[in-house]
Protein backbone atom coordinates (compact mmCIF):
# COMPACT_ATOMS: atom_id res chain seq x y z
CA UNK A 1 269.23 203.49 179.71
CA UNK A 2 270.24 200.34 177.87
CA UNK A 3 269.04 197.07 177.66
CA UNK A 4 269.73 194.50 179.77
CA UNK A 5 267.89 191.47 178.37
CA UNK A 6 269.71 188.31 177.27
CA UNK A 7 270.07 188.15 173.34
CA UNK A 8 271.40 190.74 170.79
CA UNK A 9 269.76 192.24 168.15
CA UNK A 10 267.48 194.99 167.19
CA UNK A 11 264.23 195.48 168.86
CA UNK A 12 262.79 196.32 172.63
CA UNK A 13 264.30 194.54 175.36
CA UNK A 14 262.10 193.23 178.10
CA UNK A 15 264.90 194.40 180.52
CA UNK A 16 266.54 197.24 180.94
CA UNK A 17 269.73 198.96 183.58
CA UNK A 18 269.15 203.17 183.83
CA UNK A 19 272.34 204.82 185.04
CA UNK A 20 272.09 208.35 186.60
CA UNK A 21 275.30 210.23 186.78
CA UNK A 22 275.52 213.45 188.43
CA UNK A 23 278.61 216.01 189.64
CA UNK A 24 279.03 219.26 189.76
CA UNK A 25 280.27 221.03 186.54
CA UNK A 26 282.19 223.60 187.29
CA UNK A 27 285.48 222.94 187.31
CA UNK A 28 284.53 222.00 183.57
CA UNK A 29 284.62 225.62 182.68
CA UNK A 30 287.59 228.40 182.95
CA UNK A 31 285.31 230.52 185.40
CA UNK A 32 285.17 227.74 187.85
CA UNK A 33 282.19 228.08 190.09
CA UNK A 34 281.29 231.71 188.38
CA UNK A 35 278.68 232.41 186.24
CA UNK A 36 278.80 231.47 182.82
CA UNK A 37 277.86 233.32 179.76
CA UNK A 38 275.36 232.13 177.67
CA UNK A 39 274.33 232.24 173.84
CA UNK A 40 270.40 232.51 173.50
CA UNK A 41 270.32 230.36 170.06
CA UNK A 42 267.40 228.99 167.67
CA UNK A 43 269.71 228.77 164.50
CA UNK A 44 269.96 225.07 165.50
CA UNK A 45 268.05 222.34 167.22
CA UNK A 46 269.01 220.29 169.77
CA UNK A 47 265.65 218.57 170.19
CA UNK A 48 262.32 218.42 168.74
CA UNK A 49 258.49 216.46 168.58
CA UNK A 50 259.15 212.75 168.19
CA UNK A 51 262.93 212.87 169.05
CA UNK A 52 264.99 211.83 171.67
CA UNK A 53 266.02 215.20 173.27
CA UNK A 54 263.78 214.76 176.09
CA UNK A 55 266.28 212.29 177.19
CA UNK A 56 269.90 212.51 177.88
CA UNK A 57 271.01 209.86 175.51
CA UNK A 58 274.63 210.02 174.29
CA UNK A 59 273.34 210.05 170.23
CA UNK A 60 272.12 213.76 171.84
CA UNK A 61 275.36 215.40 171.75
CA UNK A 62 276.17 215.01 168.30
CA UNK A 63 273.89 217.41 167.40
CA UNK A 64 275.74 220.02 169.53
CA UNK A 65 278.79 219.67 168.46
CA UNK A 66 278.83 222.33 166.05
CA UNK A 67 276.66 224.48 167.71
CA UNK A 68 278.81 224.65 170.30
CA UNK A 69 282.37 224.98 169.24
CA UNK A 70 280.90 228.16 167.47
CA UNK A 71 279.44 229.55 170.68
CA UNK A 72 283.21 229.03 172.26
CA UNK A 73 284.42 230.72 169.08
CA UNK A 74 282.21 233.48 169.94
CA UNK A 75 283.45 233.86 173.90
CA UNK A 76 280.17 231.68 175.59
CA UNK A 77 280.45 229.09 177.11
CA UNK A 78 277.24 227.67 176.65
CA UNK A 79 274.39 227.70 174.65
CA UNK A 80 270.68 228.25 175.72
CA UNK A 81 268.61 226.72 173.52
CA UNK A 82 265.59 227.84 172.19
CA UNK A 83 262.73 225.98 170.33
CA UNK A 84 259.79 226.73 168.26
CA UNK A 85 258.27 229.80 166.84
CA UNK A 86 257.79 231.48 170.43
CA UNK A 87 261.69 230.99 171.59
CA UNK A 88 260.64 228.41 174.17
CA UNK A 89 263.65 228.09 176.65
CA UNK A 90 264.23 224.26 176.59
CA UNK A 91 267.88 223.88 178.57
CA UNK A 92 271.52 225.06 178.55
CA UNK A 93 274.45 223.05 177.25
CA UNK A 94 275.39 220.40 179.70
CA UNK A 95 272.55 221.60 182.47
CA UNK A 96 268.92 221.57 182.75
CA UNK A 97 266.98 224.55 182.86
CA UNK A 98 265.73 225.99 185.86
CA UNK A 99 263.91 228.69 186.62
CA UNK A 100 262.56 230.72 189.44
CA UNK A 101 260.55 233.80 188.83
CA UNK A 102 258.53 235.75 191.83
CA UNK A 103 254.97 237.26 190.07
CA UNK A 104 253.90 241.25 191.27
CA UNK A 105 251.89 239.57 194.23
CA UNK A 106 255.37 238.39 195.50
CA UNK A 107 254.70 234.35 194.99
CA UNK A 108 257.40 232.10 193.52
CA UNK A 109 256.88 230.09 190.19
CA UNK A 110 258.89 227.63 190.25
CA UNK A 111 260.19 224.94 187.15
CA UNK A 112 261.28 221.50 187.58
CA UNK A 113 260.23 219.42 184.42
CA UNK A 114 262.03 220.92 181.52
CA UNK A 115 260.43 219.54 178.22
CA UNK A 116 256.94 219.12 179.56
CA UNK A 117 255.99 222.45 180.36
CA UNK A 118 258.94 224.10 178.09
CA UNK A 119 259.53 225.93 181.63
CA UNK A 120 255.82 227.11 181.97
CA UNK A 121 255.58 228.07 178.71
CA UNK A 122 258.88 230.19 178.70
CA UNK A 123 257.51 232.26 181.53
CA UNK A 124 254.66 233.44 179.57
């Protein structure tokens, strides 16, 4: 999302242009297509209350940077992070998070928005 508006400076604009880009990732990755393995990490944060890391903004990535070249260093390609004293699941590396999970009486739970129900609460 940027803003559109005629002027330049600092402050809201009244108009605005939101880009969605979307391809498949996984020719990104050695594996291909494959699974990928995945480092279950709260040592760092890659979003939190009042931030922007419910949106994928570029100023985002920054923050993984580090995070992330030591989670290659390690052998994983990605990183799952966690968030808050409970270890909420909030997404992995360059994906969203979802999850499907099928409860004892055989029904599917399904999650679609990632940071407003931390993906139902990290499955209970």
């Amino acid at each position: 999302m940027i803003g559109t508006g005629p002027g330049l400076g600092v402050g809201p604009s009244k108009e605005l242009t939101i880009s969605v880009i979307s391809c498949p990732v996984g020719p990104y990755y050695p594996n291909g297509f494959k699974h990928l393995s995945l480092l279950a990490s709260s040592k760092y944060c890659c979003a939190w209350p009042g931030g922007s890391g419910s949106w994928k903004l570029g100023a985002n990535g920054a923050t993984r940077l580090l995070p992330q070249k030591e989670a290659t260093q390690d052998g994983y390609q990605q990183i799952l992070w966690l968030s808050g004293k409970q270890d909420y699941l909030t997404e992995v590396g360059t994906m969203n998070l979802f999850v499907a999970v099928q409860d004892k009486s055989g029904c599917d739970s399904f999650t679609f928005g990632l940071f407003s129900q931390i993906t139902n609460y990290s499955l209970d």
